[in-house]
N, C-alpha and C. Protein backbone atom coordinates (compact mmCIF):
# COMPACT_ATOMS: atom_id res chain seq x y z
N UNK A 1 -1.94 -12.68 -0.98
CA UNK A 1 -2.92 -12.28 0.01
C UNK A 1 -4.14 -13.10 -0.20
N UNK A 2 -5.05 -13.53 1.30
CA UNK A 2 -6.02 -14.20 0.55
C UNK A 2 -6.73 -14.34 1.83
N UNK A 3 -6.31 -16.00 2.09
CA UNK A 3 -7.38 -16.77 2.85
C UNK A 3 -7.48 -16.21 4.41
N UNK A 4 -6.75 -15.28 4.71
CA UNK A 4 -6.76 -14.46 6.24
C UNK A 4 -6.91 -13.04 6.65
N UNK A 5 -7.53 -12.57 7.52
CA UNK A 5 -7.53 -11.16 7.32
C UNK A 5 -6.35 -10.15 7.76
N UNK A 6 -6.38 -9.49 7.88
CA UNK A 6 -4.96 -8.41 8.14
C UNK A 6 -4.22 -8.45 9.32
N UNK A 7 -3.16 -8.41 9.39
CA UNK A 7 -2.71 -8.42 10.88
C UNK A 7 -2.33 -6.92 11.16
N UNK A 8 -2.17 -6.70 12.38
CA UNK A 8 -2.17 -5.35 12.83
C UNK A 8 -2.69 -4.83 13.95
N UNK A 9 -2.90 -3.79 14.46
CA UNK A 9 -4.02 -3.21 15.05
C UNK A 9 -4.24 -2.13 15.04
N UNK A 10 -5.26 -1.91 15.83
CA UNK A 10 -6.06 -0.58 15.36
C UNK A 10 -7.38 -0.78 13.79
N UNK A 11 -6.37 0.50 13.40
CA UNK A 11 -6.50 0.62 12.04
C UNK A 11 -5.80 -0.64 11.05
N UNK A 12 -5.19 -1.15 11.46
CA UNK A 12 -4.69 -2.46 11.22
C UNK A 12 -3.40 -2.59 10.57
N UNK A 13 -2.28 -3.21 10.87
CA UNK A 13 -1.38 -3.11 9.98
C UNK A 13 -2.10 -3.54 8.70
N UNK A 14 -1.55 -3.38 7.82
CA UNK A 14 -2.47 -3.88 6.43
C UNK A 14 -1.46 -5.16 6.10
N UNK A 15 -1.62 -6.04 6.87
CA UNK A 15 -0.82 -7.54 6.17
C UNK A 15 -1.76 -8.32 5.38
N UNK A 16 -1.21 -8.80 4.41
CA UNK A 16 -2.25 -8.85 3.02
C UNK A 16 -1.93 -10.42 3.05
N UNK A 17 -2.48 -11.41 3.62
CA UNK A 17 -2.41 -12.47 3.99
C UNK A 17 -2.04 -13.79 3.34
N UNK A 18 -2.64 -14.97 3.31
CA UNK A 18 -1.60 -15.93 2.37
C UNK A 18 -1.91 -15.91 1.34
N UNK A 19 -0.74 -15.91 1.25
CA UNK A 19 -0.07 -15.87 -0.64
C UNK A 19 -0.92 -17.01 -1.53
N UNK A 20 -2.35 -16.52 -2.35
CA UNK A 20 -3.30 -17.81 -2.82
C UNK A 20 -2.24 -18.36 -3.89
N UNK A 21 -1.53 -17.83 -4.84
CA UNK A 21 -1.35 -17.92 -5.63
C UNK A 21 0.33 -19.06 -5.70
N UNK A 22 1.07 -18.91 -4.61
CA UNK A 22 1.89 -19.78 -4.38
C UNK A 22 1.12 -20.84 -3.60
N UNK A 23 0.16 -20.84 -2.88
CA UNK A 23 -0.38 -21.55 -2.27
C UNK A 23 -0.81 -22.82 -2.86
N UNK A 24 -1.36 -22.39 -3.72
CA UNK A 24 -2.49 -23.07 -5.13
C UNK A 24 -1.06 -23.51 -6.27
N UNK A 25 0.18 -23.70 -5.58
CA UNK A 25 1.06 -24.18 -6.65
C UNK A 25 2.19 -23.21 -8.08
N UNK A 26 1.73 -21.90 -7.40
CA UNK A 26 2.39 -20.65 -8.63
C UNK A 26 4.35 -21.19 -8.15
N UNK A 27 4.72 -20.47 -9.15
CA UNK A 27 6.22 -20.95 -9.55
C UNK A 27 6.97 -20.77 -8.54
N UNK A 28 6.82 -20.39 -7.26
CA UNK A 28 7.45 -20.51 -5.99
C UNK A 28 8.35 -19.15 -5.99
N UNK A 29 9.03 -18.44 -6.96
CA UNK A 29 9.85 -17.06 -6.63
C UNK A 29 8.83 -16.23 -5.93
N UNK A 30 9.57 -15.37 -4.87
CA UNK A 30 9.19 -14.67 -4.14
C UNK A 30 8.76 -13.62 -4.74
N UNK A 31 8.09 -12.10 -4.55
CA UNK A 31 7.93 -10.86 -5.09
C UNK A 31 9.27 -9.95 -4.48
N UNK A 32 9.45 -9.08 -5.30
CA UNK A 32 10.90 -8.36 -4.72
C UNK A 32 10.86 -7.42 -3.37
N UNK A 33 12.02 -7.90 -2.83
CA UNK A 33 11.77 -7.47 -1.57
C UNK A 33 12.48 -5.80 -1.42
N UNK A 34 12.24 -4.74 -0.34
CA UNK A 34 13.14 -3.78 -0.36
C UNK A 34 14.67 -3.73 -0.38
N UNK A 35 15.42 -2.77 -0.79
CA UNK A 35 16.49 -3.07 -0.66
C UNK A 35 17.30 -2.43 0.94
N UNK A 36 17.73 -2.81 1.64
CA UNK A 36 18.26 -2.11 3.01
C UNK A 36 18.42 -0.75 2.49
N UNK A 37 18.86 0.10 1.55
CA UNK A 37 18.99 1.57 1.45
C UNK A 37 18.06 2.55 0.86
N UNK A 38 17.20 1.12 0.79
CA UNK A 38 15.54 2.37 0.35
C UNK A 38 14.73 2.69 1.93
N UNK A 39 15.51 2.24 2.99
CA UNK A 39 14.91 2.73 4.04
C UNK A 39 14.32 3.90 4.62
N UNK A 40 13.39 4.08 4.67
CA UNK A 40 12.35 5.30 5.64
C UNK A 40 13.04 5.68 6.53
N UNK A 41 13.61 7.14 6.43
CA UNK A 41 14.22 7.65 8.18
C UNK A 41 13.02 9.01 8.57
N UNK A 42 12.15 9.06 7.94
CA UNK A 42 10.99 9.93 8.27
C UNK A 42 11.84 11.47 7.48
N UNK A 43 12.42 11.39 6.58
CA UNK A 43 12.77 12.71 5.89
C UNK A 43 12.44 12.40 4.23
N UNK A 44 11.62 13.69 3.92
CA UNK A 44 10.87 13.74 2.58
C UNK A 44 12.37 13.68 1.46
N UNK A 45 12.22 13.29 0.20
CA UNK A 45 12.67 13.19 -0.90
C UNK A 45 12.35 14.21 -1.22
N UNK A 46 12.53 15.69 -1.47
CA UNK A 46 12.26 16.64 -2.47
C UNK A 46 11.40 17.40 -1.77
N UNK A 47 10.98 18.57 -2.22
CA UNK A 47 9.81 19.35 -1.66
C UNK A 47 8.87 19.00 -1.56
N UNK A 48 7.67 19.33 -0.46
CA UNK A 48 6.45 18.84 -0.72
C UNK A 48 5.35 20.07 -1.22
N UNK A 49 4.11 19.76 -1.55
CA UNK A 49 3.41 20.94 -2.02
C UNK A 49 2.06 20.93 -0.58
N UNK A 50 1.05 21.95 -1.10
CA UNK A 50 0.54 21.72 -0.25
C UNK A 50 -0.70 20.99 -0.67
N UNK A 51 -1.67 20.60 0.57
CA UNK A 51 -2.60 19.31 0.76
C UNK A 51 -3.47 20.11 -0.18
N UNK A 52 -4.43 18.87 -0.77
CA UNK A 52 -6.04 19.30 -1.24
C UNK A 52 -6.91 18.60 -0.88
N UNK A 53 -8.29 19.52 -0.76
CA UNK A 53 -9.33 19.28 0.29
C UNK A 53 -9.54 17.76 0.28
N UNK A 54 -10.33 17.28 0.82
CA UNK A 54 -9.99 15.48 0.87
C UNK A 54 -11.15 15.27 -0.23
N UNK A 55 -11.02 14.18 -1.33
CA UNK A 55 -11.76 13.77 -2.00
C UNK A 55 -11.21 11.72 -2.30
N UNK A 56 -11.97 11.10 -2.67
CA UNK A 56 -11.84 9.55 -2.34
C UNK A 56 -10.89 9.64 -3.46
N UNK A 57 -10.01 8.49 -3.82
CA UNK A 57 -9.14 8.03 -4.78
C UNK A 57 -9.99 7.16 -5.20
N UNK A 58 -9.68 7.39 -6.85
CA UNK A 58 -10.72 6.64 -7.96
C UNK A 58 -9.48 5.28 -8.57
N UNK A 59 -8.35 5.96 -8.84
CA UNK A 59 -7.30 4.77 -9.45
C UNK A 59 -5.78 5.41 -8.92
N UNK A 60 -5.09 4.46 -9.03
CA UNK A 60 -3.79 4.31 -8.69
C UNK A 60 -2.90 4.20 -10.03
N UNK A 61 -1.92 4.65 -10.78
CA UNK A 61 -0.96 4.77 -10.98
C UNK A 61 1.11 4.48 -10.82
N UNK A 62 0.90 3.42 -10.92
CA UNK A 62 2.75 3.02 -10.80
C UNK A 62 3.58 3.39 -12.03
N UNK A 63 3.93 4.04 -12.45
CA UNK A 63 4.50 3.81 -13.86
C UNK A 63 5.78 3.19 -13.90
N UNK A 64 6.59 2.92 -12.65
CA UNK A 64 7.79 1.96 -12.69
C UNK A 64 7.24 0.60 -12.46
N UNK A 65 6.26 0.38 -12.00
CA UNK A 65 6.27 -1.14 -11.92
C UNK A 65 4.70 -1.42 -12.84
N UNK A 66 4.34 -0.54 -13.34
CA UNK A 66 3.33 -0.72 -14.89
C UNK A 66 2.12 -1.16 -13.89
N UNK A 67 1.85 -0.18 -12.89
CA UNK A 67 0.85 -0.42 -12.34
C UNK A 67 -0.20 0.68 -12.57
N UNK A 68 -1.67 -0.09 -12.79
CA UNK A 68 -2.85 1.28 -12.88
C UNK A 68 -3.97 0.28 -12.84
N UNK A 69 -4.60 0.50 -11.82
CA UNK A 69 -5.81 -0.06 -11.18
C UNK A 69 -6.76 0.67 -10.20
N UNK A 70 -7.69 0.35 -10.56
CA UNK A 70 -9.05 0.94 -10.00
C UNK A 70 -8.95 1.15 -7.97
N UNK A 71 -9.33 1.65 -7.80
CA UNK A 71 -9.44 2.22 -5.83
C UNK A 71 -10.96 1.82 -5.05
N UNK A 72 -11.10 0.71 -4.47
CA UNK A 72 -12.02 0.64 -3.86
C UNK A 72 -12.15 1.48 -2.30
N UNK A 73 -13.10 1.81 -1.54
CA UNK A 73 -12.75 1.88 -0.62
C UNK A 73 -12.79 0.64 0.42
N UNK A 74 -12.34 0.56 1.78
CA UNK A 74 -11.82 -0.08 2.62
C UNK A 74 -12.74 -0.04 3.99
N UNK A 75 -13.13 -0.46 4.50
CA UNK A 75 -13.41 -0.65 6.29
C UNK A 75 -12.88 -1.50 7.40
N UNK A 76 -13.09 -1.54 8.36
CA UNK A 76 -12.59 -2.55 9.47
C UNK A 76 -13.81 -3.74 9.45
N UNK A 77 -13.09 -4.30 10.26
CA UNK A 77 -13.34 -6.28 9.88
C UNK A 77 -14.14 -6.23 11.81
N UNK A 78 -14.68 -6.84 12.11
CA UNK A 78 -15.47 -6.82 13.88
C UNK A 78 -13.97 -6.77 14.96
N UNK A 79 -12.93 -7.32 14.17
CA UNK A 79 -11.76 -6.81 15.36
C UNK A 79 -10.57 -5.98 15.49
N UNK A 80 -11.69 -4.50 14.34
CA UNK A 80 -11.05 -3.39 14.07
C UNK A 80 -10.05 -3.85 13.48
N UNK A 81 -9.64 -4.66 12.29
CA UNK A 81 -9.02 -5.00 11.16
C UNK A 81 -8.90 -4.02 9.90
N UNK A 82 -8.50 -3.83 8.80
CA UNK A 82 -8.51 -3.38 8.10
C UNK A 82 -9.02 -4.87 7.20
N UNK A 83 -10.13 -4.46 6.27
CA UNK A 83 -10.35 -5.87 5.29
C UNK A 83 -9.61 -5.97 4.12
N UNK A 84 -9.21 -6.15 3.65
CA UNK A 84 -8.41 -6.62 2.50
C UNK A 84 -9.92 -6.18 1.33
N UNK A 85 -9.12 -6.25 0.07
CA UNK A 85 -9.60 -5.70 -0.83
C UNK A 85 -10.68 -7.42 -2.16
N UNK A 86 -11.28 -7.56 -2.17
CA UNK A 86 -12.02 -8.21 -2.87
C UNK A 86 -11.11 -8.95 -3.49
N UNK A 87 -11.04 -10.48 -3.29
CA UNK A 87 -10.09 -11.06 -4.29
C UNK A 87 -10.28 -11.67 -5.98
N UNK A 88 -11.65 -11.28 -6.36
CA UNK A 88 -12.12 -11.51 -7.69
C UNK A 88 -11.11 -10.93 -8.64
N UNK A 89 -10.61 -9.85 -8.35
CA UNK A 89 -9.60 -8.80 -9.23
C UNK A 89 -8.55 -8.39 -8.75
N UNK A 90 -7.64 -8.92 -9.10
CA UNK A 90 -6.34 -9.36 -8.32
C UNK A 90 -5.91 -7.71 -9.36
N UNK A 91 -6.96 -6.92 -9.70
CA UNK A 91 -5.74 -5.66 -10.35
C UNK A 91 -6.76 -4.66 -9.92
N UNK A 92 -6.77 -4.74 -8.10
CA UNK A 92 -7.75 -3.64 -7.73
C UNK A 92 -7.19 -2.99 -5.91
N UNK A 93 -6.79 -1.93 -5.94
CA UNK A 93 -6.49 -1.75 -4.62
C UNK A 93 -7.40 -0.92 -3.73
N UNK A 94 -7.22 -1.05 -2.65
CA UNK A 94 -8.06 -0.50 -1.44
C UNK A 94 -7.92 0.60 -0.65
N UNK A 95 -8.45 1.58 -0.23
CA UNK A 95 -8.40 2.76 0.27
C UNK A 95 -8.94 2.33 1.42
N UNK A 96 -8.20 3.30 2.65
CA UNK A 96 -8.69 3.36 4.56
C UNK A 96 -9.72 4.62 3.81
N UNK A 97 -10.92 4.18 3.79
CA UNK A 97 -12.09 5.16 3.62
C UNK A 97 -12.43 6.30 5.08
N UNK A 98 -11.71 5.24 6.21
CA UNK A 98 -11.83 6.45 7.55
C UNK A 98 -10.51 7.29 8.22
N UNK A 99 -9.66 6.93 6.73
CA UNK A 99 -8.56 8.24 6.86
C UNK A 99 -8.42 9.09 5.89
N UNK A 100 -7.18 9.54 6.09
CA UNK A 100 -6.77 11.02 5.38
C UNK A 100 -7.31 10.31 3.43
N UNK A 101 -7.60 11.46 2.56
CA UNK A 101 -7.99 10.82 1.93
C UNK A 101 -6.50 11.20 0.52
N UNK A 102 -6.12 10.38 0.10
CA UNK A 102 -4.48 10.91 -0.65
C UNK A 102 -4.52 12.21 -1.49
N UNK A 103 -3.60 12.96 -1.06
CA UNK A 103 -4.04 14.49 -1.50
C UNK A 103 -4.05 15.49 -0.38
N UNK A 104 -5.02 15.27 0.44
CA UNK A 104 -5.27 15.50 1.42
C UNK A 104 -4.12 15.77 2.52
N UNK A 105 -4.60 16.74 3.55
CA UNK A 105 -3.16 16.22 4.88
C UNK A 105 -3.74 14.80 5.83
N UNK A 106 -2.26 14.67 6.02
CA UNK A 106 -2.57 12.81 6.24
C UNK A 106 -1.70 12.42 5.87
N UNK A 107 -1.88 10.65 6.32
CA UNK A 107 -1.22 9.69 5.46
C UNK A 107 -2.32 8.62 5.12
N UNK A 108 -2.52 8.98 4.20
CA UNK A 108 -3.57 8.31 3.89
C UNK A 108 -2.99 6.54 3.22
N UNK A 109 -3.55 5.79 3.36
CA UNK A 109 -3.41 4.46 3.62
C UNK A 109 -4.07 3.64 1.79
N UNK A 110 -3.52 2.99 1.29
CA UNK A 110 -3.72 2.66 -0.31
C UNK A 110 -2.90 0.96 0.55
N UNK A 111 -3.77 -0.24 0.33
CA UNK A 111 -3.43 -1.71 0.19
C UNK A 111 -4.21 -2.31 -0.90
N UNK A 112 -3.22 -3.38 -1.09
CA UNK A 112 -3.58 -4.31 -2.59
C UNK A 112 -3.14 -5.39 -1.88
N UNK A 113 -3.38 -6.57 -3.02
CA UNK A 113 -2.74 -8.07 -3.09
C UNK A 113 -1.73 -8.26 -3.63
N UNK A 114 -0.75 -9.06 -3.13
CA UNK A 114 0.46 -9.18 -3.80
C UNK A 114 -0.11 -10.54 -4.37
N UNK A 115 -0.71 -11.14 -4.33
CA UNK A 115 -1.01 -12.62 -5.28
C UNK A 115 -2.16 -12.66 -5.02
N UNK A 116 -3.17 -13.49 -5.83
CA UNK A 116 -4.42 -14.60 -5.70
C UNK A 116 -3.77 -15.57 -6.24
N UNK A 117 -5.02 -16.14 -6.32
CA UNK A 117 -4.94 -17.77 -7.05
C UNK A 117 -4.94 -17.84 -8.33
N UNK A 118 -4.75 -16.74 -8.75
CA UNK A 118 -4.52 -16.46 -9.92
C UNK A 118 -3.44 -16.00 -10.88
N UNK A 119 -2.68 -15.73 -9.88
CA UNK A 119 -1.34 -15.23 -10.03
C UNK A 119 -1.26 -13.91 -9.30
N UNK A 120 0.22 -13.16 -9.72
CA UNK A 120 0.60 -12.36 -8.99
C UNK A 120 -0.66 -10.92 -9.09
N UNK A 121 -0.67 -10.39 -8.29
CA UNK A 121 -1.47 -9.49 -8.37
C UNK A 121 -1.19 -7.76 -8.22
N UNK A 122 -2.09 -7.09 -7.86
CA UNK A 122 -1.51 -5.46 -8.65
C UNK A 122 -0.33 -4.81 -8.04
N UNK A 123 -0.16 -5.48 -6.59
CA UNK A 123 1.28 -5.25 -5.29
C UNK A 123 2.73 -5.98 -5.70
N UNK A 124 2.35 -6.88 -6.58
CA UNK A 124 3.15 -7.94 -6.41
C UNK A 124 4.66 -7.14 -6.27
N UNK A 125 5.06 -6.27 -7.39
CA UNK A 125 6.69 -5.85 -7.45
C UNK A 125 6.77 -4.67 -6.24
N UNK A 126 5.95 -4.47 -5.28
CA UNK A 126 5.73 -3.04 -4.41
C UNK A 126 7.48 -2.65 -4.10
N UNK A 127 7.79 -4.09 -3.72
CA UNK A 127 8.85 -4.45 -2.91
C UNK A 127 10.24 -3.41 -3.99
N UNK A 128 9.85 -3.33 -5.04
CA UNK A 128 10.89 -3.00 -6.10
C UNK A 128 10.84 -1.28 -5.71
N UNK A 129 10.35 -0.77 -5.83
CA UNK A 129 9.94 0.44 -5.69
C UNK A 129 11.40 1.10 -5.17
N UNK A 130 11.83 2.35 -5.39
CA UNK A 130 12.84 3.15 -4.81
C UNK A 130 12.20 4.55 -4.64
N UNK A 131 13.01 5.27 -3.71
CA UNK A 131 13.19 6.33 -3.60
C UNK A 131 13.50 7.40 -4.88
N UNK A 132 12.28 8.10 -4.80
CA UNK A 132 12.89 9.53 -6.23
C UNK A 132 11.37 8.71 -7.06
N UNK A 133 11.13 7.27 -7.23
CA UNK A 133 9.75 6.89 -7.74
C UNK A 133 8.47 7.87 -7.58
N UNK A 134 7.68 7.48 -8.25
CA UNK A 134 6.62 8.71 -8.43
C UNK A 134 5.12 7.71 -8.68
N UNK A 135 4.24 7.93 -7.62
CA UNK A 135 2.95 7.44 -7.62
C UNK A 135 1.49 8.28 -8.00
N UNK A 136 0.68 7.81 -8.44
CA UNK A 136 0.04 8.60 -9.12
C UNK A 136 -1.54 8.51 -8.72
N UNK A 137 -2.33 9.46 -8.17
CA UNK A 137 -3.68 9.12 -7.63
C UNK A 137 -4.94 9.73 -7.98
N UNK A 138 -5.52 9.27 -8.84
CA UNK A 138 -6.45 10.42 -9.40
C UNK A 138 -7.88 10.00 -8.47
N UNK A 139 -8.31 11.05 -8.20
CA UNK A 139 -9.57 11.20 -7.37
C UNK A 139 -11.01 11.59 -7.89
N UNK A 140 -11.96 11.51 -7.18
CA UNK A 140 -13.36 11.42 -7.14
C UNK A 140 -13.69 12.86 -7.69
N UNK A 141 -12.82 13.94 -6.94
CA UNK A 141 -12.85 15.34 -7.65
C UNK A 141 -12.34 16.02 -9.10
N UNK A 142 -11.59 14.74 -9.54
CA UNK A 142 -10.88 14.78 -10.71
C UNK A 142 -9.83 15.74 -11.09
N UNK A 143 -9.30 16.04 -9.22
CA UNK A 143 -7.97 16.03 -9.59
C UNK A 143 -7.17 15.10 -8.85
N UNK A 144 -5.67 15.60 -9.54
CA UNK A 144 -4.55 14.47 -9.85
C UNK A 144 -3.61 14.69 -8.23
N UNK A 145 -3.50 13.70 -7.83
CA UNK A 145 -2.32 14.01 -6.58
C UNK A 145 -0.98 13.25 -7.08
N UNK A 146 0.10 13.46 -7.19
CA UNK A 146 1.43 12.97 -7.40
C UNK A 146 1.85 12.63 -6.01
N UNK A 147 2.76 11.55 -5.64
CA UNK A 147 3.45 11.32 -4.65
C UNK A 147 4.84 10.81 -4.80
N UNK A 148 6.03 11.30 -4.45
CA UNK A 148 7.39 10.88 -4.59
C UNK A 148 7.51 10.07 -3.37
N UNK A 149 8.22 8.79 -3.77
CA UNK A 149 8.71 7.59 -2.66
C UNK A 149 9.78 8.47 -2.39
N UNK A 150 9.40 8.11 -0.49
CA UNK A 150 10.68 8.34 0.59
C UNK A 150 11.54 7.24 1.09
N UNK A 151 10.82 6.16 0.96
CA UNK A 151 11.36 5.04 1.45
C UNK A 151 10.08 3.79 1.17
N UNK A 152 10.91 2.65 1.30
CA UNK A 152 10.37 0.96 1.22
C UNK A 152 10.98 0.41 2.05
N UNK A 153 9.96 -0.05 3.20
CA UNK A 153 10.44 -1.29 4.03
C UNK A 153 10.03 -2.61 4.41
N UNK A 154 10.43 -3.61 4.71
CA UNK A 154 9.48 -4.53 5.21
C UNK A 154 9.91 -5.02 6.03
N UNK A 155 8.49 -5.83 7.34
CA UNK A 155 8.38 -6.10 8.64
C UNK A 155 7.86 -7.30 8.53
N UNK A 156 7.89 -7.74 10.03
CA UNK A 156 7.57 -8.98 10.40
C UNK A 156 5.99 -8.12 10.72
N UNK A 157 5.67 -9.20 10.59
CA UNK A 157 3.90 -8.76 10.44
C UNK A 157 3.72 -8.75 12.50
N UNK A 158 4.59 -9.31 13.63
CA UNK A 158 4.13 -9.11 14.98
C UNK A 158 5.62 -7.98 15.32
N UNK A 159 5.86 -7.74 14.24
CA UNK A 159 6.51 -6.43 14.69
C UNK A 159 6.38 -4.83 13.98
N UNK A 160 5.15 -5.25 13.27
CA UNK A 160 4.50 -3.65 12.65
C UNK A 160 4.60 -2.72 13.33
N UNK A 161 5.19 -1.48 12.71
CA UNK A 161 4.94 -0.25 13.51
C UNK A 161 4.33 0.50 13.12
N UNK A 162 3.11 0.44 13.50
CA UNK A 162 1.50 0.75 13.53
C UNK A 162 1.82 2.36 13.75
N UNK A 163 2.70 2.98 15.06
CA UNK A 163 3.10 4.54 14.74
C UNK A 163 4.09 4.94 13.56
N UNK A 164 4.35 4.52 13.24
CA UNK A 164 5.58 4.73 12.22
C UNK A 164 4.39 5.31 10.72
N UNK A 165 3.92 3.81 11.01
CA UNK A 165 2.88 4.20 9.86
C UNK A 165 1.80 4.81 9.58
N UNK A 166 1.08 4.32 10.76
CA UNK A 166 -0.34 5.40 10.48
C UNK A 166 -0.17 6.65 11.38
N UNK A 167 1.18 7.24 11.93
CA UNK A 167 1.36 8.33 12.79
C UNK A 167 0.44 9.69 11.71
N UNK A 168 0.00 10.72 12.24
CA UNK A 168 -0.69 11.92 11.76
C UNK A 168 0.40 12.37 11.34
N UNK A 169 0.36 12.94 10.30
CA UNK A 169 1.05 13.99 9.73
C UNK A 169 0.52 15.54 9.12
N UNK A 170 1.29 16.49 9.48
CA UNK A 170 0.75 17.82 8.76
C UNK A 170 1.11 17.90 7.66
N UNK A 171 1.38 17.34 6.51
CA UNK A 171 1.30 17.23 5.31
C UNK A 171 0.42 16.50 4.28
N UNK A 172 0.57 15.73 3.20
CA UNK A 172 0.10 15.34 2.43
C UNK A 172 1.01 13.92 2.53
N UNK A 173 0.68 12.78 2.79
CA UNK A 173 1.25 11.81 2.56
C UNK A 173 1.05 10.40 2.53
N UNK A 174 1.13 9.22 2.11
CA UNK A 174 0.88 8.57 0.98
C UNK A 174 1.41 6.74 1.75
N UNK A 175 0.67 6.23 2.33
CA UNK A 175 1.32 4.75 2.59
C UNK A 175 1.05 3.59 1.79
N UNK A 176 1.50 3.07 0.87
CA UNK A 176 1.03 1.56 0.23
C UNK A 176 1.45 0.14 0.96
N UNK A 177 0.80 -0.80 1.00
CA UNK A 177 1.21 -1.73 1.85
C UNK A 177 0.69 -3.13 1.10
N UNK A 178 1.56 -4.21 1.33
CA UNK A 178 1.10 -5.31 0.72
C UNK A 178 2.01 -6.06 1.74
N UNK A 179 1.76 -7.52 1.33
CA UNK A 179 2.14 -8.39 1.78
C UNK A 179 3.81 -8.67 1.43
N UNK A 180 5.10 -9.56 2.55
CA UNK A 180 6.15 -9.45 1.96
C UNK A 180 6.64 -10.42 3.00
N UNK A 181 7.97 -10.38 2.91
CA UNK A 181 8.66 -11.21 3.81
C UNK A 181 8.83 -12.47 3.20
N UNK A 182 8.96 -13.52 3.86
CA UNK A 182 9.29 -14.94 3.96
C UNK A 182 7.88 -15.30 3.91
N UNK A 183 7.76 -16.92 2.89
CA UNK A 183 6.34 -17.04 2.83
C UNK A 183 6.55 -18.82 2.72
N UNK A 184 5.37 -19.34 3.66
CA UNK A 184 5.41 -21.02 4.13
C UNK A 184 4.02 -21.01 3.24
N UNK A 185 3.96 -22.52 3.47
CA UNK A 185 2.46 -22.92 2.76
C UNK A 185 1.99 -23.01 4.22
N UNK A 186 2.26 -23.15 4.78
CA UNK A 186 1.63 -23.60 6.12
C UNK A 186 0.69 -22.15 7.21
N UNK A 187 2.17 -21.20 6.72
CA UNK A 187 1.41 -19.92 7.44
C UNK A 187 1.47 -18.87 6.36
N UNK A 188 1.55 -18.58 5.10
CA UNK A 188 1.29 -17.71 4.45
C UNK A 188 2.29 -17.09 4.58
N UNK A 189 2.00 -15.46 4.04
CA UNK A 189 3.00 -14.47 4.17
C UNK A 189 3.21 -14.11 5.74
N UNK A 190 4.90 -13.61 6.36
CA UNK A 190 5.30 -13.43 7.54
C UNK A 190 5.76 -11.99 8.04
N UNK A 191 5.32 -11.11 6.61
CA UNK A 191 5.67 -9.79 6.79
C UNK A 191 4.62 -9.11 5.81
N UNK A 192 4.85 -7.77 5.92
CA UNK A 192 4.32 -6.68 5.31
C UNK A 192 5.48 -5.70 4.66
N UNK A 193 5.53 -5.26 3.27
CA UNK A 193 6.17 -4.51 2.84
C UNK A 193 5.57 -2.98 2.86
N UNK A 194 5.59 -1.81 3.34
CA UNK A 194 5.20 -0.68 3.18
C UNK A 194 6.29 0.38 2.88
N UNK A 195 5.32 1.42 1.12
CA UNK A 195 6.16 2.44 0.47
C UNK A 195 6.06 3.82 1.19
N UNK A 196 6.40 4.69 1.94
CA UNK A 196 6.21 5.61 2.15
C UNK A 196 6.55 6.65 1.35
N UNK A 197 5.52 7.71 1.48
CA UNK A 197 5.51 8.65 0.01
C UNK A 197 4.74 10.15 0.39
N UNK A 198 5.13 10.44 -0.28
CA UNK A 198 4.70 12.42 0.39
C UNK A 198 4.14 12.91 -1.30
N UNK A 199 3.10 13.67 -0.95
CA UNK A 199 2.43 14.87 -2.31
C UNK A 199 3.96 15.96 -2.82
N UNK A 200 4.25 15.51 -3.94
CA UNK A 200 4.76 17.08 -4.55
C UNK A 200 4.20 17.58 -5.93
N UNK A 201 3.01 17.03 -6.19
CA UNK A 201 2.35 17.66 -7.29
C UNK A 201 1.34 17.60 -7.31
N UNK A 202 0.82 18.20 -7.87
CA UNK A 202 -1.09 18.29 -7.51
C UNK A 202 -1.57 18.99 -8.72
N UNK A 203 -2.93 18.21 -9.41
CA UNK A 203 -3.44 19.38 -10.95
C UNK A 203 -4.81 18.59 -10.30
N UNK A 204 -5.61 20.05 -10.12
CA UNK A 204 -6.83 20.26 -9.84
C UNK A 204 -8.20 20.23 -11.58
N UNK A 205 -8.95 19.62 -10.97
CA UNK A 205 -10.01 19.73 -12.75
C UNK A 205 -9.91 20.70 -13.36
């Protein structure tokens, strides 16, 4: 992700733009992509619990792909974009500060970088992720929201489905998104990978 801003609309798909880090010459393997049977059919993995009041996400938690990095929040770009997250710290992800907040009912929206110019960055393995996985979000209120993966997919970045993803939900639920697909030097990354994920645990301060 890097030198372009998000593709999407609206609220923006969150396409996390060219890849700095292959760009700038990194070892050319791709980041792992979904597998066709971790697919999203819009049905939860397991029970869900219920929402808590909305408070901002402070850090993120992967423990299958040894991820734990700090939560900035996020705004739109002048053509209602979503901005991408600061590329100084390729181990920092971004919160939609004008949605659901994770925990919360919603789907609240969590993007990172899958590369800088520095190498791979805090998204990079998103693509690995399965179903029954467990994400971890600790908040501003200092409590803990858990989220179980329902599914991993990835899109062509002019065929995002902007309802699929940012549709409302009456629950508690959980979108990560990075960059994915097929990647040129010429046009960067050509897709977006997004984890979909629902609350089934929650520990309050």
């Amino acid at each position: 992700m890097g030198e372009r801003a998000w593709g999407g609309a609206a609220l923006a798909a969150g396409a996390i733009v060219a890849g700095s880090w292959l760009l700038h010459g990194g070892l050319g393997a791709l980041p792992p992509a979904p597998l066709a049977a971790q697919a999203y059919d819009g049905t939860p993995v397991g029970p869900a619990v219920p929402p808590l009041p909305s408070s901002p996400p402070v850090r993120i938690r992967i423990p299958a792909l040894g991820v734990d990095a700090p939560v900035d929040p996020l705004g739109l770009d002048g053509e209602g974009r979503l901005q991408p997250p600061p590329e100084a710290d390729g181990n920092l992800a971004g919160w939609y500060r004008s949605g659901a907040a994770p925990g919360s009912s919603g789907a609240a929206v969590l993007a990172g970088h899958v590369d800088t110019a520095r190498g791979p960055a805090v998204f990079y393995r998103l693509g690995a992720l399965r179903r029954g996985d467990q994400v971890e979000v600790a908040r501003a209120d200092r409590a803990t929201a858990w989220f179980q993966v329902d599914g991993v997919e990835v899109y062509p970045k002019r065929e995002f489905p902007d309802t699929k993803v940012y549709a409302a939900t009456p629950d508690a639920q959980l979108r990560l998104i990075t960059c994915g697909g097929g990647y040129t030097r010429a046009g960067g990354w050509d897709g977006n990978v997004v984890v979909y994920a629902h609350l089934v645990r929650t520990q309050r301060a």
